[in-house]
C-alpha atoms as a PDB file:
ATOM      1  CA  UNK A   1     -24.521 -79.878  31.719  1.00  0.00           C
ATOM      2  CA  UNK A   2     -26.609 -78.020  34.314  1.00  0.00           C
ATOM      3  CA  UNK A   3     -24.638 -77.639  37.416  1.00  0.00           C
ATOM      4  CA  UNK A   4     -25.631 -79.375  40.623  1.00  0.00           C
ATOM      5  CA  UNK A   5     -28.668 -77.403  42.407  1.00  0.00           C
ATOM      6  CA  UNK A   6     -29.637 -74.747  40.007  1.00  0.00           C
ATOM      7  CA  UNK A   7     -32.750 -74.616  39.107  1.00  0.00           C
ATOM      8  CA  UNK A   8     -33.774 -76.267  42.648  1.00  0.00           C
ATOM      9  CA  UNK A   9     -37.757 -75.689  43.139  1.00  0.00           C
ATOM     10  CA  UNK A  10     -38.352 -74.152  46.722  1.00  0.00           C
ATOM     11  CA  UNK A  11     -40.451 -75.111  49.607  1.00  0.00           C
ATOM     12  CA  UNK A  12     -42.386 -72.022  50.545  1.00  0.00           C
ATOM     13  CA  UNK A  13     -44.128 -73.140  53.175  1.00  0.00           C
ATOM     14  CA  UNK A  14     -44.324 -75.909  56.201  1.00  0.00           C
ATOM     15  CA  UNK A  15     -46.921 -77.528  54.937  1.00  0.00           C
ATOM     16  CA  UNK A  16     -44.711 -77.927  50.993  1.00  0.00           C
ATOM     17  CA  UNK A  17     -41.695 -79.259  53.311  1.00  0.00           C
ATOM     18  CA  UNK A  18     -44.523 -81.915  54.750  1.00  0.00           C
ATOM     19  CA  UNK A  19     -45.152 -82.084  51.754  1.00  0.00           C
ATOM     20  CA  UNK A  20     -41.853 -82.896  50.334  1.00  0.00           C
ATOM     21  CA  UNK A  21     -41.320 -85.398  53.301  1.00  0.00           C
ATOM     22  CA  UNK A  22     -44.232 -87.662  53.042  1.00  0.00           C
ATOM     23  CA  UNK A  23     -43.494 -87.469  48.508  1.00  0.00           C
ATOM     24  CA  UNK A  24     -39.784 -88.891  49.197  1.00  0.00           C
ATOM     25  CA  UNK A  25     -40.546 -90.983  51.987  1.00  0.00           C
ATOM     26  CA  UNK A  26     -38.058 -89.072  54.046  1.00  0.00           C
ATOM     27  CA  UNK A  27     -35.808 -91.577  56.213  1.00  0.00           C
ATOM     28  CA  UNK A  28     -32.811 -90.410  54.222  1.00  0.00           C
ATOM     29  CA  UNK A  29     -33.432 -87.039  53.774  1.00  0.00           C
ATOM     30  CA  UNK A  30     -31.195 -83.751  55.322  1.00  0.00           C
ATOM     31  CA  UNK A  31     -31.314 -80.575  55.616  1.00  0.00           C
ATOM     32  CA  UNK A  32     -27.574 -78.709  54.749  1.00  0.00           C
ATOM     33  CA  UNK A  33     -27.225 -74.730  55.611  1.00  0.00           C
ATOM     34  CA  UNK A  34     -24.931 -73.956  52.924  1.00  0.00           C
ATOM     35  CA  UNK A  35     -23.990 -71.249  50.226  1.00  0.00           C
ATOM     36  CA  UNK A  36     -25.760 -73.369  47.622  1.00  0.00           C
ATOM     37  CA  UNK A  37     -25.496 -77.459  46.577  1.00  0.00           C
ATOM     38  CA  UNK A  38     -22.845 -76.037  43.715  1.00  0.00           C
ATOM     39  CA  UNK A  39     -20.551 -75.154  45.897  1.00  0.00           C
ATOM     40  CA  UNK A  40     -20.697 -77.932  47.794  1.00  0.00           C
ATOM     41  CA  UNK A  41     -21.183 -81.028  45.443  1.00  0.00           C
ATOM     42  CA  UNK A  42     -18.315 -79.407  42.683  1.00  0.00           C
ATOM     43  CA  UNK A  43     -15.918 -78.425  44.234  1.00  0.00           C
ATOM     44  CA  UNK A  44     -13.525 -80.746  42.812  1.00  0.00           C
ATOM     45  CA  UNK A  45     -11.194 -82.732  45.839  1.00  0.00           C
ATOM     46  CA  UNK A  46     -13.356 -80.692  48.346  1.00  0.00           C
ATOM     47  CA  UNK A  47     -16.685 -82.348  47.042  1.00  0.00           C
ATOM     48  CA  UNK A  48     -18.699 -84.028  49.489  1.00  0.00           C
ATOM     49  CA  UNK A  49     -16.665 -82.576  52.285  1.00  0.00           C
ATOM     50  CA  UNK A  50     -17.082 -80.680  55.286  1.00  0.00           C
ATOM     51  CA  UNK A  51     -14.786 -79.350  58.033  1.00  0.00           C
ATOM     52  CA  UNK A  52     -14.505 -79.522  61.773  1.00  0.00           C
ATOM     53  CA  UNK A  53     -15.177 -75.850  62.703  1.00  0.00           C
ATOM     54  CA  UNK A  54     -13.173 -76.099  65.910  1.00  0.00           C
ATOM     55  CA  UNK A  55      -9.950 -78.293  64.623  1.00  0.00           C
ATOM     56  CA  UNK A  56     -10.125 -77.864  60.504  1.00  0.00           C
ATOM     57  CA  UNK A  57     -10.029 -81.342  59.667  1.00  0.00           C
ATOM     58  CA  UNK A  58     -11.466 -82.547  56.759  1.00  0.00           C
ATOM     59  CA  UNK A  59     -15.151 -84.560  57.311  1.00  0.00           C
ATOM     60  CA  UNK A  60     -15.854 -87.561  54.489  1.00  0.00           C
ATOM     61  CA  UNK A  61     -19.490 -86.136  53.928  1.00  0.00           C
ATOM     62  CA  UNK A  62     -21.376 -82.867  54.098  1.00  0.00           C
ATOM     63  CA  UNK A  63     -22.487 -82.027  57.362  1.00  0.00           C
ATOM     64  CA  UNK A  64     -26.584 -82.102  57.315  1.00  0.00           C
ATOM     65  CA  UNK A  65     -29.122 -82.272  59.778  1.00  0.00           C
ATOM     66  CA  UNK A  66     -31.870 -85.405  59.366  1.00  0.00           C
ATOM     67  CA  UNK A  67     -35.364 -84.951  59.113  1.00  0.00           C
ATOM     68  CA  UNK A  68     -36.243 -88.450  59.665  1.00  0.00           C
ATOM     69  CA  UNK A  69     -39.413 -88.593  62.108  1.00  0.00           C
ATOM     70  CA  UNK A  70     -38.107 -91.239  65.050  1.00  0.00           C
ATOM     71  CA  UNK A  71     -40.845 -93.853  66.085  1.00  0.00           C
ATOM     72  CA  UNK A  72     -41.787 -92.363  69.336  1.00  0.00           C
ATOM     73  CA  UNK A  73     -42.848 -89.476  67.656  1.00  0.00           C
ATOM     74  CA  UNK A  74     -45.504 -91.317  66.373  1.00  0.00           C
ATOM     75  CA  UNK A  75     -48.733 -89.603  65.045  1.00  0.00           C
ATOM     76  CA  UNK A  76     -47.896 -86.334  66.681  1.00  0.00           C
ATOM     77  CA  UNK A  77     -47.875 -83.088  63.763  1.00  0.00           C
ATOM     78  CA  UNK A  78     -45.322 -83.713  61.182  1.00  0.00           C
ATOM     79  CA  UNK A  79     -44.967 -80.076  60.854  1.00  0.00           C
ATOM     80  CA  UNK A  80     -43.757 -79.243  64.803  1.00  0.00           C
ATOM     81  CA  UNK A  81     -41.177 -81.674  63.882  1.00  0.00           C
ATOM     82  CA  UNK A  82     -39.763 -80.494  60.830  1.00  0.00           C
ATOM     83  CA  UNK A  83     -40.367 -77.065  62.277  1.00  0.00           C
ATOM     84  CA  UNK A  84     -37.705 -78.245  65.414  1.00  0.00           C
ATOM     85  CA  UNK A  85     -35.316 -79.507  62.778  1.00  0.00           C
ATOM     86  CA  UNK A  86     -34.921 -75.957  61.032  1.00  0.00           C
ATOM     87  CA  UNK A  87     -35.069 -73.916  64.407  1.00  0.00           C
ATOM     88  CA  UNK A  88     -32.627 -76.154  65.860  1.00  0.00           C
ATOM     89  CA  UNK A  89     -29.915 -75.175  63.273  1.00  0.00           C
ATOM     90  CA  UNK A  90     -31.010 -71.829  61.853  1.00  0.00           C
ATOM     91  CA  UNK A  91     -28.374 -70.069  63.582  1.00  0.00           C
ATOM     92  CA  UNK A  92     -25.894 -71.433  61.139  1.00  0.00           C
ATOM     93  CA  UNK A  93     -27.010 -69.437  58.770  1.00  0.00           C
ATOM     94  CA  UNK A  94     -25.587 -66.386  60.541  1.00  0.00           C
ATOM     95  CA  UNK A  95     -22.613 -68.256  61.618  1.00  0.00           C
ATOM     96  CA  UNK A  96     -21.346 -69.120  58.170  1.00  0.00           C
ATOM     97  CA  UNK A  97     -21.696 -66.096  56.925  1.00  0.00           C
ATOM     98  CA  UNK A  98     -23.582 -64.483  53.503  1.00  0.00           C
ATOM     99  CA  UNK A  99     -25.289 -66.617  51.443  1.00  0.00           C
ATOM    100  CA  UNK A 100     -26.016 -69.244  53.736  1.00  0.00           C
ATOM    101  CA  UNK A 101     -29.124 -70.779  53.560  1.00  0.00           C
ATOM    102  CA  UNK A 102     -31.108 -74.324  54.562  1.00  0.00           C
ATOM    103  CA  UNK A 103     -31.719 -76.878  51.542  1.00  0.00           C
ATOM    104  CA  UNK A 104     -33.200 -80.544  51.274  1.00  0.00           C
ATOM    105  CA  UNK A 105     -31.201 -83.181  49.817  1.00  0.00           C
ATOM    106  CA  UNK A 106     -31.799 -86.987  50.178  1.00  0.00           C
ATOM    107  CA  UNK A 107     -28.250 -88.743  50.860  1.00  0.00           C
ATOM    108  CA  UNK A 108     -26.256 -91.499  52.505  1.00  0.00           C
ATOM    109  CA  UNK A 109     -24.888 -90.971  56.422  1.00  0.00           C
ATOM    110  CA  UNK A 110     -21.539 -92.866  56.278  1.00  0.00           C
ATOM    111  CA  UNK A 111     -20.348 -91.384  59.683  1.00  0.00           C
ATOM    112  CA  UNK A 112     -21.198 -88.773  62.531  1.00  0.00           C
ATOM    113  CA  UNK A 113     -19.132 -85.894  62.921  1.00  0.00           C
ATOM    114  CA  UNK A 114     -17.670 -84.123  65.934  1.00  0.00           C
ATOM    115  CA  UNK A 115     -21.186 -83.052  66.963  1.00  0.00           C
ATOM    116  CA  UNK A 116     -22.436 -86.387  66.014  1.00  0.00           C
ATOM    117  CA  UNK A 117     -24.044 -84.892  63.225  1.00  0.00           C
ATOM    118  CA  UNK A 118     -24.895 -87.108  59.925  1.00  0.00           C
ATOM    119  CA  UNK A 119     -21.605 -86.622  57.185  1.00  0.00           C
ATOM    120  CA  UNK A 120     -23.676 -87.528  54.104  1.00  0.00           C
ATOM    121  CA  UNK A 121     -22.779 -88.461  50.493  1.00  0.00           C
ATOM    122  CA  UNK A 122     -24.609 -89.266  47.407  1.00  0.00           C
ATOM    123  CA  UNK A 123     -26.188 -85.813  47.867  1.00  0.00           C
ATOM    124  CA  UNK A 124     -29.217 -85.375  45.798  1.00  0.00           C
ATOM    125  CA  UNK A 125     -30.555 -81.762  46.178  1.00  0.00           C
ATOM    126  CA  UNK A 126     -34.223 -81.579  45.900  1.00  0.00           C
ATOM    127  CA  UNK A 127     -35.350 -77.767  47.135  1.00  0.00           C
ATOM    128  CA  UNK A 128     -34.559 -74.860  48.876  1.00  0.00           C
ATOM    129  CA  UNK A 129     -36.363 -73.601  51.758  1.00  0.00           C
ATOM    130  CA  UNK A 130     -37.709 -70.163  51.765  1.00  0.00           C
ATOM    131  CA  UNK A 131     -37.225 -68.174  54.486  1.00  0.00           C
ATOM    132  CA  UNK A 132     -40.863 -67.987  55.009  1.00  0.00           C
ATOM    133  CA  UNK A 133     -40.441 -71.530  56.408  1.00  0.00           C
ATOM    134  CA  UNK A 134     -37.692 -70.617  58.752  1.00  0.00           C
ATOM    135  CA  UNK A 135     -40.199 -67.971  60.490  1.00  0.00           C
ATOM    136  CA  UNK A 136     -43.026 -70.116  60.396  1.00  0.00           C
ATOM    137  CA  UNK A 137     -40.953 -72.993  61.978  1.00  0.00           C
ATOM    138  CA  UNK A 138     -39.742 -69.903  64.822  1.00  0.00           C
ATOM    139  CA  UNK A 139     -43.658 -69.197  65.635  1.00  0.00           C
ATOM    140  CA  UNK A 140     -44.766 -72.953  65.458  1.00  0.00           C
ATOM    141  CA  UNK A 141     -41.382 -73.358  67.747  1.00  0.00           C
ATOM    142  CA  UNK A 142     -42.296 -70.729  70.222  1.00  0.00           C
ATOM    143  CA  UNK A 143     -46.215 -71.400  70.482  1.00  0.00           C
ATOM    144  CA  UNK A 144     -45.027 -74.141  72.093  1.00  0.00           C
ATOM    145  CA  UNK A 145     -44.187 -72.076  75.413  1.00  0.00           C
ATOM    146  CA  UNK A 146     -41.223 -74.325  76.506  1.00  0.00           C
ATOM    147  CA  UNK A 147     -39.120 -72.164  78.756  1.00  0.00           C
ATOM    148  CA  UNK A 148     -36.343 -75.266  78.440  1.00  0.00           C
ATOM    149  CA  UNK A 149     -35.813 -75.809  75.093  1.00  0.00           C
ATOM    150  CA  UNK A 150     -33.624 -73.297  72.180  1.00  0.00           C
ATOM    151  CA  UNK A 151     -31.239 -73.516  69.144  1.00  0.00           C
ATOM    152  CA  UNK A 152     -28.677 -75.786  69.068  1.00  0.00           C
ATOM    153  CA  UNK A 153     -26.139 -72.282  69.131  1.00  0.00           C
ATOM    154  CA  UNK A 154     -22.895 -72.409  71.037  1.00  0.00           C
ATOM    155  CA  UNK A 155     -22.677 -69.003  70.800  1.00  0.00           C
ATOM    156  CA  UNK A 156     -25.844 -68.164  73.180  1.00  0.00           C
ATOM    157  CA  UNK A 157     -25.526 -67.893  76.766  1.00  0.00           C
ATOM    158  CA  UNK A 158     -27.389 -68.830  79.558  1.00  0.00           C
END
């Protein structure tokens, strides 16, 4: 049996996450910054899991960020969206240490966490994303010129 994630094809660019989007039709997909879908899909009574970061309690999903385009976005460019979906979260990868990085996986939201994130189960990994996205996504992000508008990171100040 091949475990869970290996062998994972990644998105190198953007336009291969828009890509990936539009092929799965992607209401129900997420993006997870984790050490890998392994780890997190495995790992026997902790499968499926995540934890509150602030009190330790056990979450009854994984933790993921949606990529699901809302309706008032309308026509507007698939990639500025996706690219606001990585950039919002990309500090996580820092946060959680070594060997964190961003993959797609389509999934079931059963609750909202703390943050009101998604908790997802029925994870289905489907790629990694490179970090060639993640500074493509930062440029897209910043051509923008809002002065208003940054990473979801607790940790910055004001």
């Amino acid at each position: 049996m091949t475990p869970v994630g290996t062998g994972l094809p990644t998105v190198a660019d953007l336009a291969g996450l828009a890509g990936l989007f539009e092929a799965e039709r992607g209401d129900d997909l997420y993006v997870r910054w984790s050490r890998a879908p392994v780890a997190d899909l495995t790992d026997g009574e902790r499968a499926e899991t995540s934890l509150d970061g602030l009190t330790g309690v056990a979450l009854p999903g994984l933790s993921a960020s949606p990529l699901r385009r809302e309706s008032w976005w309308r026509d507007r460019s698939i990639r500025l969206w996706l690219a606001r979906r990585l950039y919002d979260y990309e500090h996580l990868r820092d946060l959680r240490g070594p060997g964190v990085r961003p993959w797609v996986l389509r999934g079931r939201e059963i609750a909202r966490g703390p943050d009101n994130e998604p908790l997802v189960v029925d994870a289905r990994p489907l790629a990694w994303v490179a970090d060639d996205v993640l500074h493509e996504a930062r440029r897209l992000v910043d051509e923008q010129g809002s002065r208003e508008w940054g990473p979801m990171d607790r940790r910055a100040g004001p």
